[in-house]
Every structure is written in structure tokens, then in C-alpha cells.
PDB file of N, CA and C in Angstrom:
ATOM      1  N   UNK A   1      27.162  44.963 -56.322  1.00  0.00           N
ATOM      2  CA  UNK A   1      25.731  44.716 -56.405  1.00  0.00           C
ATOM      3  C   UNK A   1      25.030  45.839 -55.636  1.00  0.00           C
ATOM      4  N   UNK A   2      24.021  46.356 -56.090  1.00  0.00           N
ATOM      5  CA  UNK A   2      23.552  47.552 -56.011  1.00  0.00           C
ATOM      6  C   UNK A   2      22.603  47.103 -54.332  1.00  0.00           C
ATOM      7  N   UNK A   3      22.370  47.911 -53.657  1.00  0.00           N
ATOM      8  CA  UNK A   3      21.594  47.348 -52.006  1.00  0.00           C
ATOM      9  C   UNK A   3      20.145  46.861 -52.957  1.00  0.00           C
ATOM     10  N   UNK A   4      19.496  47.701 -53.651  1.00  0.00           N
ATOM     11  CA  UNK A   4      18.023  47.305 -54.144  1.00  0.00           C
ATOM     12  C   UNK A   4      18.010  45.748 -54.457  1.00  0.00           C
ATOM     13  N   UNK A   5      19.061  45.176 -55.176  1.00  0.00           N
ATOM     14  CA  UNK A   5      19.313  43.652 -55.871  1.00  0.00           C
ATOM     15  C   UNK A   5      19.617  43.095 -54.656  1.00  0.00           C
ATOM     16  N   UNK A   6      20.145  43.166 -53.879  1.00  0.00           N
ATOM     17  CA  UNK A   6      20.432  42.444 -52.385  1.00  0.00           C
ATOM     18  C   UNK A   6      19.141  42.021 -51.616  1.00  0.00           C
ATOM     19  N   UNK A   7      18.500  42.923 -51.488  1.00  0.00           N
ATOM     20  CA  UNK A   7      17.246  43.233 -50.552  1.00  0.00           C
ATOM     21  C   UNK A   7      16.429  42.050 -51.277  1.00  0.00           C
ATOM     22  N   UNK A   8      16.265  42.158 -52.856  1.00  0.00           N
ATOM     23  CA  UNK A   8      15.073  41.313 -53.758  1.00  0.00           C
ATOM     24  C   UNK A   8      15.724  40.460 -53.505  1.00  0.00           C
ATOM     25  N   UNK A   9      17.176  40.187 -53.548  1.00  0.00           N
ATOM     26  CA  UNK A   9      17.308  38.787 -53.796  1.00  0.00           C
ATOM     27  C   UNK A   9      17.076  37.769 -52.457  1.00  0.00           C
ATOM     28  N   UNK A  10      17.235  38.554 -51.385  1.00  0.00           N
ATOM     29  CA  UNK A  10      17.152  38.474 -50.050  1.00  0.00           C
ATOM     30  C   UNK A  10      15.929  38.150 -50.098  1.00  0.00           C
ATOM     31  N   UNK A  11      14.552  38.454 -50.043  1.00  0.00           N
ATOM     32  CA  UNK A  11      13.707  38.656 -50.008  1.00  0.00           C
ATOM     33  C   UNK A  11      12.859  37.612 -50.883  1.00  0.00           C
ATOM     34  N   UNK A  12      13.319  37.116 -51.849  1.00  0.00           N
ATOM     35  CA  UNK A  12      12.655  36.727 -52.520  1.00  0.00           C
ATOM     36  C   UNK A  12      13.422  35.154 -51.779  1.00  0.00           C
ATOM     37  N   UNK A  13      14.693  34.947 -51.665  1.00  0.00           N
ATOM     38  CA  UNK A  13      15.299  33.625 -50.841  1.00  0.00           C
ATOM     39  C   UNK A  13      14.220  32.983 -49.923  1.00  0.00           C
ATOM     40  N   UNK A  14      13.778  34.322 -48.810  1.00  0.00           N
ATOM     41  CA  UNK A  14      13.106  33.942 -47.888  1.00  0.00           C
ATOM     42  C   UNK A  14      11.540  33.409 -47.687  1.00  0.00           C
ATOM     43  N   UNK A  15      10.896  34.538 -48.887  1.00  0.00           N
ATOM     44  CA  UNK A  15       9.612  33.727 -49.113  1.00  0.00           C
ATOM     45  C   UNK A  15       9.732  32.228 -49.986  1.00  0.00           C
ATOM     46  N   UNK A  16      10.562  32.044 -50.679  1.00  0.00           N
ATOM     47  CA  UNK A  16      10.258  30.898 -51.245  1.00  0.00           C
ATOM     48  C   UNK A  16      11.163  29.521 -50.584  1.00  0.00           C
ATOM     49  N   UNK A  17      11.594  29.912 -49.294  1.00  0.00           N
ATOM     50  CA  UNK A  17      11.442  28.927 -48.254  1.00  0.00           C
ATOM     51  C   UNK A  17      11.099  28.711 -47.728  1.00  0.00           C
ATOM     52  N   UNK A  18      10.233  29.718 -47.523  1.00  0.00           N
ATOM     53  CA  UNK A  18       8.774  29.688 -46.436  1.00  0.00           C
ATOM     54  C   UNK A  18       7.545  29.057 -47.082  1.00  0.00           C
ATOM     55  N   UNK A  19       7.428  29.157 -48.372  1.00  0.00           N
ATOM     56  CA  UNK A  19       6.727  28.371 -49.453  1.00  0.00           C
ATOM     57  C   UNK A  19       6.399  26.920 -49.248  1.00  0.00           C
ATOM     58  N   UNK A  20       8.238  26.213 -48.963  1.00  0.00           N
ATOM     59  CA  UNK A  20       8.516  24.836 -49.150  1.00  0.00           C
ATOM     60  C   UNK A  20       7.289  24.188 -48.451  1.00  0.00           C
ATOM     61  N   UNK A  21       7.392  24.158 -47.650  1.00  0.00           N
ATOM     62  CA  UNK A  21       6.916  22.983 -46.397  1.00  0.00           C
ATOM     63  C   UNK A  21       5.358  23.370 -47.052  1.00  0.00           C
ATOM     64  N   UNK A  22       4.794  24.015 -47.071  1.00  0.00           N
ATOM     65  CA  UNK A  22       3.288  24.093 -48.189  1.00  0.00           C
ATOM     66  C   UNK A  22       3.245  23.259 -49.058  1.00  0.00           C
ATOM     67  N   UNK A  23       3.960  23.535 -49.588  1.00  0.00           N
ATOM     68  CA  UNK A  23       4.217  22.833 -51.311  1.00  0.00           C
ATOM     69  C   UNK A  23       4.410  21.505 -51.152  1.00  0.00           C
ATOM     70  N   UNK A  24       5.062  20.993 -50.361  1.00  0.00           N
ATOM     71  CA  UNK A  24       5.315  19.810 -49.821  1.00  0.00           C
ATOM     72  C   UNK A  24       4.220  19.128 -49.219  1.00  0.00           C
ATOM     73  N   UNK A  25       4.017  19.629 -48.612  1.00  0.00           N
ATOM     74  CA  UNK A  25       2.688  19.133 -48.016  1.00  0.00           C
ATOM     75  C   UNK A  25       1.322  19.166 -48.806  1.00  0.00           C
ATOM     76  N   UNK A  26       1.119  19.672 -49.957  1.00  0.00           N
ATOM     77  CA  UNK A  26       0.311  19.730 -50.757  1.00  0.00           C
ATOM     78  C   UNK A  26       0.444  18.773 -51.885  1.00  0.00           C
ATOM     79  N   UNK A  27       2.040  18.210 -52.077  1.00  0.00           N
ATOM     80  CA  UNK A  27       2.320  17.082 -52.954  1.00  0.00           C
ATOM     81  C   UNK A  27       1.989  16.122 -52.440  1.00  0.00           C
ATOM     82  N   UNK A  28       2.479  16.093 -50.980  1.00  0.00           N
ATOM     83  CA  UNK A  28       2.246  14.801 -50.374  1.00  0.00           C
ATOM     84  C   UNK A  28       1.150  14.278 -50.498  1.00  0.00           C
ATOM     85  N   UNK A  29      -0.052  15.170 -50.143  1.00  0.00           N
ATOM     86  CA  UNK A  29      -1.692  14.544 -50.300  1.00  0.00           C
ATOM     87  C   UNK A  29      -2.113  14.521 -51.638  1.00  0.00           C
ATOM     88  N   UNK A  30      -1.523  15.454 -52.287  1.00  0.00           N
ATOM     89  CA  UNK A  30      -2.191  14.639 -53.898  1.00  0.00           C
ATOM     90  C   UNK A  30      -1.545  13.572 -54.140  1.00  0.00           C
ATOM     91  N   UNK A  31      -0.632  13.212 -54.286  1.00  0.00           N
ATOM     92  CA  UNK A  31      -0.134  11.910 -54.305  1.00  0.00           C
ATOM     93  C   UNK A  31      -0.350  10.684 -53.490  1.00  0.00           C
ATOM     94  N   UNK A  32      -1.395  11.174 -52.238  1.00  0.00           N
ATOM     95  CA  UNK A  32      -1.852  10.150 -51.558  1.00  0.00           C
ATOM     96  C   UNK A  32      -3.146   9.608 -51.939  1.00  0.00           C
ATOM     97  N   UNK A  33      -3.758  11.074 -52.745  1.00  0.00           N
ATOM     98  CA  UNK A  33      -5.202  10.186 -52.970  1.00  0.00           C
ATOM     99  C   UNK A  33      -4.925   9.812 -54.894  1.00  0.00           C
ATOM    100  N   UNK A  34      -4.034  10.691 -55.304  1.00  0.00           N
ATOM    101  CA  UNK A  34      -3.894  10.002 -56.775  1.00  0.00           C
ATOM    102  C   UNK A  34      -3.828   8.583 -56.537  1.00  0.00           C
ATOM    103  N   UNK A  35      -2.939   8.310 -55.945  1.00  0.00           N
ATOM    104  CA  UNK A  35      -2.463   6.745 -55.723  1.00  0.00           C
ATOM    105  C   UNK A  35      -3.459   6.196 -55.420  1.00  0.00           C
ATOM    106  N   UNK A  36      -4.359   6.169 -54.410  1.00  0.00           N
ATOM    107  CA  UNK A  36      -5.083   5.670 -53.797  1.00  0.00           C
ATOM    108  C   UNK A  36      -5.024   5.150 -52.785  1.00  0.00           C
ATOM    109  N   UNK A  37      -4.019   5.578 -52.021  1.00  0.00           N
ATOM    110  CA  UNK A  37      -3.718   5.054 -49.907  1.00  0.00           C
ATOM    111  C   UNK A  37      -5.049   5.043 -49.478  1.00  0.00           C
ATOM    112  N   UNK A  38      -4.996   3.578 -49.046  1.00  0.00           N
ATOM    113  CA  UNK A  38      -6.055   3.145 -48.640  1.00  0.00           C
ATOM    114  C   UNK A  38      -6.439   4.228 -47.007  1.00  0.00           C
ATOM    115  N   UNK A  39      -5.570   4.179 -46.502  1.00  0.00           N
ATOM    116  CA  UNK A  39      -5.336   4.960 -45.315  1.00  0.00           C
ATOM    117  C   UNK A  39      -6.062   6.483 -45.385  1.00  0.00           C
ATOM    118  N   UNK A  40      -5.579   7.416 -46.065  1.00  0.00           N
ATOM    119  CA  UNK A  40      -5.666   8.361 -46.226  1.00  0.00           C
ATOM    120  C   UNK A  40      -7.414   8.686 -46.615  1.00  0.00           C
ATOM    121  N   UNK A  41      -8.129   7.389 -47.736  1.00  0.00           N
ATOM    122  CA  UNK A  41      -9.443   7.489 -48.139  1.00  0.00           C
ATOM    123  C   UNK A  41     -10.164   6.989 -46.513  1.00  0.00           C
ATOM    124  N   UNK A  42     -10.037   6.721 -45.854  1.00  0.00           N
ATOM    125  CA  UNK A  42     -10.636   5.609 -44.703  1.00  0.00           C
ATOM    126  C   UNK A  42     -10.833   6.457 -43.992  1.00  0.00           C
ATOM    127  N   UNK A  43      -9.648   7.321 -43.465  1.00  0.00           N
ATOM    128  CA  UNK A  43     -10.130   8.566 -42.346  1.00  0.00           C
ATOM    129  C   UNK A  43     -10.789   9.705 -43.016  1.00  0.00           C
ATOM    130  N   UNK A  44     -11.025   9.694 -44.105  1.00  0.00           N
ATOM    131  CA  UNK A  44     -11.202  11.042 -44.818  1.00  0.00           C
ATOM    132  C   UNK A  44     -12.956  10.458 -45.946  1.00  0.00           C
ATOM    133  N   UNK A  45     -13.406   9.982 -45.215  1.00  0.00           N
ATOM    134  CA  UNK A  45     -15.250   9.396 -46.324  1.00  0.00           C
ATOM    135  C   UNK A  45     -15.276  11.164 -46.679  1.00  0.00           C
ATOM    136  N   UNK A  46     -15.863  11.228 -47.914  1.00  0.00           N
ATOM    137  CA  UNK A  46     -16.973  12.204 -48.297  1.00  0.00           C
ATOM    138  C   UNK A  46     -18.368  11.963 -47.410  1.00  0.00           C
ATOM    139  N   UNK A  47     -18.888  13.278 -47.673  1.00  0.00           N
ATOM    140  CA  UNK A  47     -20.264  13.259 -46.794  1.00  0.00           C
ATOM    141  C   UNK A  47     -21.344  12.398 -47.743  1.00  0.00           C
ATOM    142  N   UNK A  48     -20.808  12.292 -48.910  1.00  0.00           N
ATOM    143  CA  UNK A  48     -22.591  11.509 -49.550  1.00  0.00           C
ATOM    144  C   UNK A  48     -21.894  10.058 -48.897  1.00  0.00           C
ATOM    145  N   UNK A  49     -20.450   9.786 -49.531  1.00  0.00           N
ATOM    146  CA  UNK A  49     -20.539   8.102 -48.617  1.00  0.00           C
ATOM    147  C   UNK A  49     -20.964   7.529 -47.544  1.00  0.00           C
ATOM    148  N   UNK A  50     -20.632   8.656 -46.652  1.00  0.00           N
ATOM    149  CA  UNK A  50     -21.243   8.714 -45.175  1.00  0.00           C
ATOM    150  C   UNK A  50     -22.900   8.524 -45.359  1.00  0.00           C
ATOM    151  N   UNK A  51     -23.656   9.762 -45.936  1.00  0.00           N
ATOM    152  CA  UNK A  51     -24.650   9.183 -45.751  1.00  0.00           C
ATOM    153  C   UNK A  51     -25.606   8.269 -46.648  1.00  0.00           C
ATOM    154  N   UNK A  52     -25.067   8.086 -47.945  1.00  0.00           N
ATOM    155  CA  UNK A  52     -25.598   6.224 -48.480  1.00  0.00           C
ATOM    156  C   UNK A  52     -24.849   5.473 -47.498  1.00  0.00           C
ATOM    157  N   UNK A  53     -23.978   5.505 -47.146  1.00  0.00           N
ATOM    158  CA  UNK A  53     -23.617   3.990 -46.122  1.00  0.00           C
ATOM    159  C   UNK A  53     -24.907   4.260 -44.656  1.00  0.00           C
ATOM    160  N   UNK A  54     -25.345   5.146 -44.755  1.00  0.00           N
ATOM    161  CA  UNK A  54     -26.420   5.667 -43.239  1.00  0.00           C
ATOM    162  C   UNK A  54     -27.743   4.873 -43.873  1.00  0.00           C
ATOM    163  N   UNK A  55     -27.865   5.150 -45.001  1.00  0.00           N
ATOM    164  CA  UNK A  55     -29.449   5.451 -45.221  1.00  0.00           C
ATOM    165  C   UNK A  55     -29.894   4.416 -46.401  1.00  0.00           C
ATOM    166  N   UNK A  56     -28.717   3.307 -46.640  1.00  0.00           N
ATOM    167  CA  UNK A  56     -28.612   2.717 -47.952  1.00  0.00           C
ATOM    168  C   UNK A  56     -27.980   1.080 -47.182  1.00  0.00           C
ATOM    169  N   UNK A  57     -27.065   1.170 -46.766  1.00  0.00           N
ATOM    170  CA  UNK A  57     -26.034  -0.176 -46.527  1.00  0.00           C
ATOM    171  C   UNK A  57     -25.886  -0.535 -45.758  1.00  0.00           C
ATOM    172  N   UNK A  58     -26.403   0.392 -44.641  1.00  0.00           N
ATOM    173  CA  UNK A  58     -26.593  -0.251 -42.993  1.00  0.00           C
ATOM    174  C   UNK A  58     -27.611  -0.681 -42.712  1.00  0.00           C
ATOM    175  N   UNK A  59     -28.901  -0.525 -43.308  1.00  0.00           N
ATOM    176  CA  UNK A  59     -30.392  -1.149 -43.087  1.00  0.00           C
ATOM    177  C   UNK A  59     -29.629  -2.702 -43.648  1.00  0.00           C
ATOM    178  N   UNK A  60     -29.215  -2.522 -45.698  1.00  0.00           N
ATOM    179  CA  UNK A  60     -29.243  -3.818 -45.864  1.00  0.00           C
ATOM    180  C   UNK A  60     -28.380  -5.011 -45.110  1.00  0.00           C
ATOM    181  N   UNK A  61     -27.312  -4.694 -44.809  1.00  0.00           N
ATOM    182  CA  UNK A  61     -26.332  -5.200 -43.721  1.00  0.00           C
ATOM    183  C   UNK A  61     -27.154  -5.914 -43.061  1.00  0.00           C
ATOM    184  N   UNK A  62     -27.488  -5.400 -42.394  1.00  0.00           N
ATOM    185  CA  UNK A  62     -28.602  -5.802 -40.863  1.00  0.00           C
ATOM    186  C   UNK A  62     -29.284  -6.831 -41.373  1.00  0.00           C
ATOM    187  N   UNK A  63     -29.771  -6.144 -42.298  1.00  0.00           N
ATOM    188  CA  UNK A  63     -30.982  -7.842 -42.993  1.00  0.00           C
ATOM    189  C   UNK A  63     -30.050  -8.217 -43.568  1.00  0.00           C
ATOM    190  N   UNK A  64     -29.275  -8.298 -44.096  1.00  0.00           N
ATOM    191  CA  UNK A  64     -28.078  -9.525 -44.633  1.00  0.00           C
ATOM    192  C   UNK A  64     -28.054 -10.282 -43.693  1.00  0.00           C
ATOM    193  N   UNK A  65     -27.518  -9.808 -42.422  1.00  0.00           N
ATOM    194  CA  UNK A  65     -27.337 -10.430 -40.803  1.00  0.00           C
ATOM    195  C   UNK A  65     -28.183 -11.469 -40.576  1.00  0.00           C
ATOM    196  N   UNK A  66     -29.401 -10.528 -40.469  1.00  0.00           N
ATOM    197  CA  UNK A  66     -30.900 -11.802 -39.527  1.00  0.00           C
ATOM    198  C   UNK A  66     -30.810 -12.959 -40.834  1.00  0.00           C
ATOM    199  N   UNK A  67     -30.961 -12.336 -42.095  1.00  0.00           N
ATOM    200  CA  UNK A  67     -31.232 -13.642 -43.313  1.00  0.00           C
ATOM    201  C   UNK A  67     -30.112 -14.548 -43.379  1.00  0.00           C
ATOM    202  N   UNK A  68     -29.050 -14.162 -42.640  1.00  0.00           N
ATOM    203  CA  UNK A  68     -27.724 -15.407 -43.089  1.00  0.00           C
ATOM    204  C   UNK A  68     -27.759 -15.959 -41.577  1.00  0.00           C
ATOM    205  N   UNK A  69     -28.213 -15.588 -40.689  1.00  0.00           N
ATOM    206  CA  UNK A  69     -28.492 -16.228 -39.452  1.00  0.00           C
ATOM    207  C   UNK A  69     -29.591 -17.087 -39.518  1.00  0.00           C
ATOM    208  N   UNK A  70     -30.830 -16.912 -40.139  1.00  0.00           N
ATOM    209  CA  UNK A  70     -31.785 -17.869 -40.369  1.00  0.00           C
ATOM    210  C   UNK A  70     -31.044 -18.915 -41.355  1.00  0.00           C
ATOM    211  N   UNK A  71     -30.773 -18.534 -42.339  1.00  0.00           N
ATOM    212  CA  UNK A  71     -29.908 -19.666 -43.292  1.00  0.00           C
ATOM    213  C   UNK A  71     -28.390 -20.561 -42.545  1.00  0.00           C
ATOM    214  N   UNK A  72     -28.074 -19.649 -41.328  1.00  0.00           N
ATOM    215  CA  UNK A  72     -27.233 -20.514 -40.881  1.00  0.00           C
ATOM    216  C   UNK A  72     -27.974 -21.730 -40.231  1.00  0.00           C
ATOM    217  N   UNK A  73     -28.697 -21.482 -39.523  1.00  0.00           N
ATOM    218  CA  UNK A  73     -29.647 -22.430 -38.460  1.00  0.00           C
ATOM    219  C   UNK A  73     -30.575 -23.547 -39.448  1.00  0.00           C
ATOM    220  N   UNK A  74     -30.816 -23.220 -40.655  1.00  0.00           N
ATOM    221  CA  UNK A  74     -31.229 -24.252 -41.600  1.00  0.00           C
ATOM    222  C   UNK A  74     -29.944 -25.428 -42.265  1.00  0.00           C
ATOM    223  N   UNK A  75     -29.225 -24.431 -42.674  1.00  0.00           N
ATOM    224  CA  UNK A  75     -27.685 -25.216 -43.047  1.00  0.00           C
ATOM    225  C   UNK A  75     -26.649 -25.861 -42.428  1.00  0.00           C
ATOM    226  N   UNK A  76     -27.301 -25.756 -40.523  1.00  0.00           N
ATOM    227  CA  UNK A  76     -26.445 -26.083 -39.634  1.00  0.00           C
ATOM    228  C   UNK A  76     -26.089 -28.025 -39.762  1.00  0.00           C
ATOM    229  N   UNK A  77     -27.642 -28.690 -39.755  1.00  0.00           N
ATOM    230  CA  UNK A  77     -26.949 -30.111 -40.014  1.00  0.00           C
ATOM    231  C   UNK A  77     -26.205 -30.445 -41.150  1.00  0.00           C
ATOM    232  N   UNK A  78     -26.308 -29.636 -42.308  1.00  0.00           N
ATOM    233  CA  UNK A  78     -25.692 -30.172 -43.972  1.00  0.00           C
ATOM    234  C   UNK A  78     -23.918 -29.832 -43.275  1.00  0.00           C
ATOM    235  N   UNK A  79     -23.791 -28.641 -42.710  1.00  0.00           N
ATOM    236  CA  UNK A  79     -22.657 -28.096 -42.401  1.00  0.00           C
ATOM    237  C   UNK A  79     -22.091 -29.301 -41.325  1.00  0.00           C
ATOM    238  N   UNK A  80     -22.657 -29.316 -40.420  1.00  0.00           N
ATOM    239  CA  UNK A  80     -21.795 -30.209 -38.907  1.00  0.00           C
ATOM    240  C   UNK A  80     -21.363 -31.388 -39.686  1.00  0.00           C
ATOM    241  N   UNK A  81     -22.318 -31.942 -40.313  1.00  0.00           N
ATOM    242  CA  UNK A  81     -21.599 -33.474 -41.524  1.00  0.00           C
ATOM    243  C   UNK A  81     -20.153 -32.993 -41.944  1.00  0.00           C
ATOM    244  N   UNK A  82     -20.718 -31.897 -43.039  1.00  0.00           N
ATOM    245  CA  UNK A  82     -19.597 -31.657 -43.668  1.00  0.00           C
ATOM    246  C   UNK A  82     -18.089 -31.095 -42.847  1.00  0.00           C
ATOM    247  N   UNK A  83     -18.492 -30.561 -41.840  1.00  0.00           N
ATOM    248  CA  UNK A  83     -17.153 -30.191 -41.155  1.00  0.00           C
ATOM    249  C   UNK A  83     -17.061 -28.718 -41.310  1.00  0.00           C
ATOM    250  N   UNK A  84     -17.566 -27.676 -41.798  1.00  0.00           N
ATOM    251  CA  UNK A  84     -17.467 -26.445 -42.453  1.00  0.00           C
ATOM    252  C   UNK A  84     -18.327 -25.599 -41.763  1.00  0.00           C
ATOM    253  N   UNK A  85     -18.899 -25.645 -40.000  1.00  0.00           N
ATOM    254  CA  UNK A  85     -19.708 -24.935 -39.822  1.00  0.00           C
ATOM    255  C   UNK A  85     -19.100 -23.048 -39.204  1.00  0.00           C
ATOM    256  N   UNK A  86     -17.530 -23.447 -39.371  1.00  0.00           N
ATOM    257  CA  UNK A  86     -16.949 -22.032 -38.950  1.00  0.00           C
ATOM    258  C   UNK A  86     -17.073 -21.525 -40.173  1.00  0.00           C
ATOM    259  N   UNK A  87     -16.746 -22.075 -41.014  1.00  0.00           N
ATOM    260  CA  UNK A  87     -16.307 -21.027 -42.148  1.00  0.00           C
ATOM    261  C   UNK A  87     -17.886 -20.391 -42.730  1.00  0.00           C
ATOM    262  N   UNK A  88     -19.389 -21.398 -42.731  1.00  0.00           N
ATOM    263  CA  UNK A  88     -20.133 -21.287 -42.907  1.00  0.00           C
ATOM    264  C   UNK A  88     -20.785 -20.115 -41.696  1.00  0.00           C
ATOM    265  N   UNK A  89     -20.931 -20.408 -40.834  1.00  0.00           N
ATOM    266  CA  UNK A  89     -21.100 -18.681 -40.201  1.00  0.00           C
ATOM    267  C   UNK A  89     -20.423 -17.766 -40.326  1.00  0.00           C
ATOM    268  N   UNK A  90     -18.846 -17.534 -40.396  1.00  0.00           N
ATOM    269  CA  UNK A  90     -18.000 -16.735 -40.959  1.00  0.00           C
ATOM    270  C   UNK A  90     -18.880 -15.961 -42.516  1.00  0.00           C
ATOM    271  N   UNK A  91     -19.189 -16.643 -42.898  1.00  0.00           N
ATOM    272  CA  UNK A  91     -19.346 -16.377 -44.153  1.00  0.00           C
ATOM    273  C   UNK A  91     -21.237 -15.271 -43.830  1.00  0.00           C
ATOM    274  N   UNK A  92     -22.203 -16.077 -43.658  1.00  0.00           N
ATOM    275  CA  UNK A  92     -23.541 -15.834 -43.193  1.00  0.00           C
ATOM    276  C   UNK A  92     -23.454 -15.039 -42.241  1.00  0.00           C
ATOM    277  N   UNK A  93     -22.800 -15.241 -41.358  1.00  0.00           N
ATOM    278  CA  UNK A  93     -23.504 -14.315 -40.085  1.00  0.00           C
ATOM    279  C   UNK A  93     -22.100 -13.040 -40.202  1.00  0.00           C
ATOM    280  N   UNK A  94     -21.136 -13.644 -39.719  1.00  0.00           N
ATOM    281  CA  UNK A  94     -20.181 -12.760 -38.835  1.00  0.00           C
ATOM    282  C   UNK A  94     -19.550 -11.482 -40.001  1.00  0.00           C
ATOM    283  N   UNK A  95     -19.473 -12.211 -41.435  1.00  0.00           N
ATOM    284  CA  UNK A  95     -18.766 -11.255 -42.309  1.00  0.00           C
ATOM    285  C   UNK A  95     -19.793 -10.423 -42.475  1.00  0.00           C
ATOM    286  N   UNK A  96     -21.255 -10.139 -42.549  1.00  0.00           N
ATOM    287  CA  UNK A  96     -22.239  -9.121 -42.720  1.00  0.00           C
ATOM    288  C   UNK A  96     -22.319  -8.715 -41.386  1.00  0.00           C
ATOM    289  N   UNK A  97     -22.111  -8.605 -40.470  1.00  0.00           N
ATOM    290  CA  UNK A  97     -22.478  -8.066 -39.232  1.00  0.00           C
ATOM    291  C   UNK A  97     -21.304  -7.351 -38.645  1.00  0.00           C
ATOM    292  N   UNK A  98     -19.775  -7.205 -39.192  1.00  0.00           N
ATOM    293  CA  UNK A  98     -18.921  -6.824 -39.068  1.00  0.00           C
ATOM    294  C   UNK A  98     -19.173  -5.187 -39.844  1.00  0.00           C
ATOM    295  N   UNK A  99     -19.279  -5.781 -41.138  1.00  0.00           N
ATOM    296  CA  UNK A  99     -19.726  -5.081 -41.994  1.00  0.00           C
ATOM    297  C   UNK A  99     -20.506  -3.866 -41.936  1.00  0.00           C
ATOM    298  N   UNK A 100     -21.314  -4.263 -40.983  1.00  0.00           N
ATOM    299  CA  UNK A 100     -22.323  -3.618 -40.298  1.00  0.00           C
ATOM    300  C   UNK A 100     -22.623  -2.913 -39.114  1.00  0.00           C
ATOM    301  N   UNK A 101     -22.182  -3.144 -38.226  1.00  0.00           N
ATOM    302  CA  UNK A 101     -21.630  -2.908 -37.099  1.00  0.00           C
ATOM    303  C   UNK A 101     -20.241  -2.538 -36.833  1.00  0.00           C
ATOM    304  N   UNK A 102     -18.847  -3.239 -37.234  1.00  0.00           N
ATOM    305  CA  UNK A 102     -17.684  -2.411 -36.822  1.00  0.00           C
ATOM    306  C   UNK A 102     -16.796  -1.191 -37.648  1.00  0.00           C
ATOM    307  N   UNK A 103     -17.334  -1.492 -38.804  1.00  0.00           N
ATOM    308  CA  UNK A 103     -16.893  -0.043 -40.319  1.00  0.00           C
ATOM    309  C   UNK A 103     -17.113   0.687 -39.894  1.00  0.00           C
ATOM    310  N   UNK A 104     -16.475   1.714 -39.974  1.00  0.00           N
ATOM    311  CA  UNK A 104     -16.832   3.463 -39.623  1.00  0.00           C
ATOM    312  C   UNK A 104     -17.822   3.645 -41.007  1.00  0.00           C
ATOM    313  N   UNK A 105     -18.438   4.699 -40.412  1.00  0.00           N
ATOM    314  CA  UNK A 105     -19.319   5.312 -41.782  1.00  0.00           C
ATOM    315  C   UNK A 105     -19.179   6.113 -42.837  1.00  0.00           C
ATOM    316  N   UNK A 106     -19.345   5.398 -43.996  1.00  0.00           N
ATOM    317  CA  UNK A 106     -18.415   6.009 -45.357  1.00  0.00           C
ATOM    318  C   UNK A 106     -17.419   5.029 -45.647  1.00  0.00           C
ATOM    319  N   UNK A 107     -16.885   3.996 -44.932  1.00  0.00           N
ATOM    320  CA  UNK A 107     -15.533   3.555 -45.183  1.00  0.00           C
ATOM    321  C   UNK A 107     -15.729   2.584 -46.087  1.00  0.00           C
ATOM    322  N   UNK A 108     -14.869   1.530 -46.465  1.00  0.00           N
ATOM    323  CA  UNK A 108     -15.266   0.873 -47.449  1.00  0.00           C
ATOM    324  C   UNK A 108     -14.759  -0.397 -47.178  1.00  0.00           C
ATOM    325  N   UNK A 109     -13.757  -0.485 -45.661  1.00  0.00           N
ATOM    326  CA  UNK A 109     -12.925  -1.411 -44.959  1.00  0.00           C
ATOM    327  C   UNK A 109     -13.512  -1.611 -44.093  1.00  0.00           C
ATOM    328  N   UNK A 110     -13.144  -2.467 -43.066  1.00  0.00           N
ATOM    329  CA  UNK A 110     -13.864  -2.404 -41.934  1.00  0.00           C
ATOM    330  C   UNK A 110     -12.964  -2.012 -41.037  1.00  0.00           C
ATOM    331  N   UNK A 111     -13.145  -1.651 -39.912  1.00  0.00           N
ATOM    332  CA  UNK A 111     -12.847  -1.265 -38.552  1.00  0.00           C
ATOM    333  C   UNK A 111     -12.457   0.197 -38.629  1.00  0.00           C
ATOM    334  N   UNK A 112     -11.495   0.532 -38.056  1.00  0.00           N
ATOM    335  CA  UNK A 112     -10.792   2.166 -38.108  1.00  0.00           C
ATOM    336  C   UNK A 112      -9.278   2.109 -38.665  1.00  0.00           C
ATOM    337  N   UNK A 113      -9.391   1.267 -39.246  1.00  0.00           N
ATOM    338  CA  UNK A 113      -8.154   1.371 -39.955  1.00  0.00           C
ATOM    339  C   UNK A 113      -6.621   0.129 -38.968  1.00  0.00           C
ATOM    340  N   UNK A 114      -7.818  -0.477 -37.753  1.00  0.00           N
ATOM    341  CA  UNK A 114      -7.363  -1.308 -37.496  1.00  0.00           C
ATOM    342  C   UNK A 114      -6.407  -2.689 -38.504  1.00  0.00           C
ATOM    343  N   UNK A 115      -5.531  -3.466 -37.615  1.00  0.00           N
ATOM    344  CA  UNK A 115      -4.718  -4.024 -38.280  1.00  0.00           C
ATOM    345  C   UNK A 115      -5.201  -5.385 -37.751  1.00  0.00           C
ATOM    346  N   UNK A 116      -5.618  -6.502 -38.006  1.00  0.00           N
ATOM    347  CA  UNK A 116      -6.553  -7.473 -37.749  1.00  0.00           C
ATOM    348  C   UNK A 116      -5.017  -8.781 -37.915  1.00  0.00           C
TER     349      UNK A 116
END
């Protein structure tokens, strides 16, 4: 084998192992958001999600909040009868105010990817 064919073949071995771990790592994330890992979308919002969730879903949140808090305090005697007044604020108050308050911005989950 002639030194010139050694050298290319040499040469060419080495860049395209140096390649790998790129390539790899470039499959890995398309295949994370093809799929749809919830994980991967959560730390990673686009900037318009970020700001409609700013300027769009956090005002309504809030008034979701005060309006299911007034509706809790109206629904409170139908509820204490019935037995259902956790699940009934759960529902009115605490699930919109979570919503609202503990989601990162842009996300579409709540917390930081916390495990509840």
C-alpha cells in the first residue's frame, strides 16, 4: 500500500470519529423533540410561548383565581352538605392558581419539571 493511501485512510479513520459523538448527539435531540419528551419541551419554551403565557394566560389565570374563589365562598354550604369541599377548591381555587403562579413561563406543565 502506497504511504499516500495510508495517510487518507488514516486520516479519514480519524475525522470520522471525531464526527461520532456530534452526530450522536444531534440524533439524540431530534429524536427527543420528534417524539415529544415532555422533559426536553419544558426546559426548552420558545420565546412567543414565553411571551403569550406573559401577556395572554397569566392575567387570565389570576382572574380564573379571584372568580373560582368567589364561587368557592358561594358554593361553600351546597359543598360542606355534600362532603366535596376539598375537591371543590382543588378544582376553583388551587388548580388555577398553581397554574398561575408555580409553571415556569412558556411551559405547559406545571412546576419545573418537578415530580409531585
Amino acid at each position: 500500500m502506497s504511504p499516500f493511501r495510508t495517510l487518507a485512510a488514516s486520516l479519514a479513520l480519524c475525522f470520522g470519529l471525531q464526527v461520532t459523538p456530534a452526530f450522536a448527539q444531534y440524533q439524540t435531540q431530534t429524536e427527543a423533540t420528534g417524539s415529544g419528551d415532555p422533559v426536553y419541551q419544558i426546559q426548552n419554551p420558545p420565546a412567543f410561548a414565553m411571551i403569550a403565557d406573559l401577556v395572554i394566560a397569566r392575567p387570565l389565570l389570576v382572574v380564573a383565581t379571584v372568580v373560582g374563589a368567589g364561587l368557592f365562598v358561594i358554593a361553600l354550604p351546597f359543598t360542606a352538605a355534600g362532603g366535596g369541599i376539598g375537591r371543590t377548591g382543588q378544582a376553583l381555587v388551587v388548580d388555577p392558581a398553581r397554574s398561575a403562579f408555580v409553571r415556569c413561563l412558556g411551559c405547559t406543565g406545571e412546576g419545573y419539571g418537578r415530580q409531585e
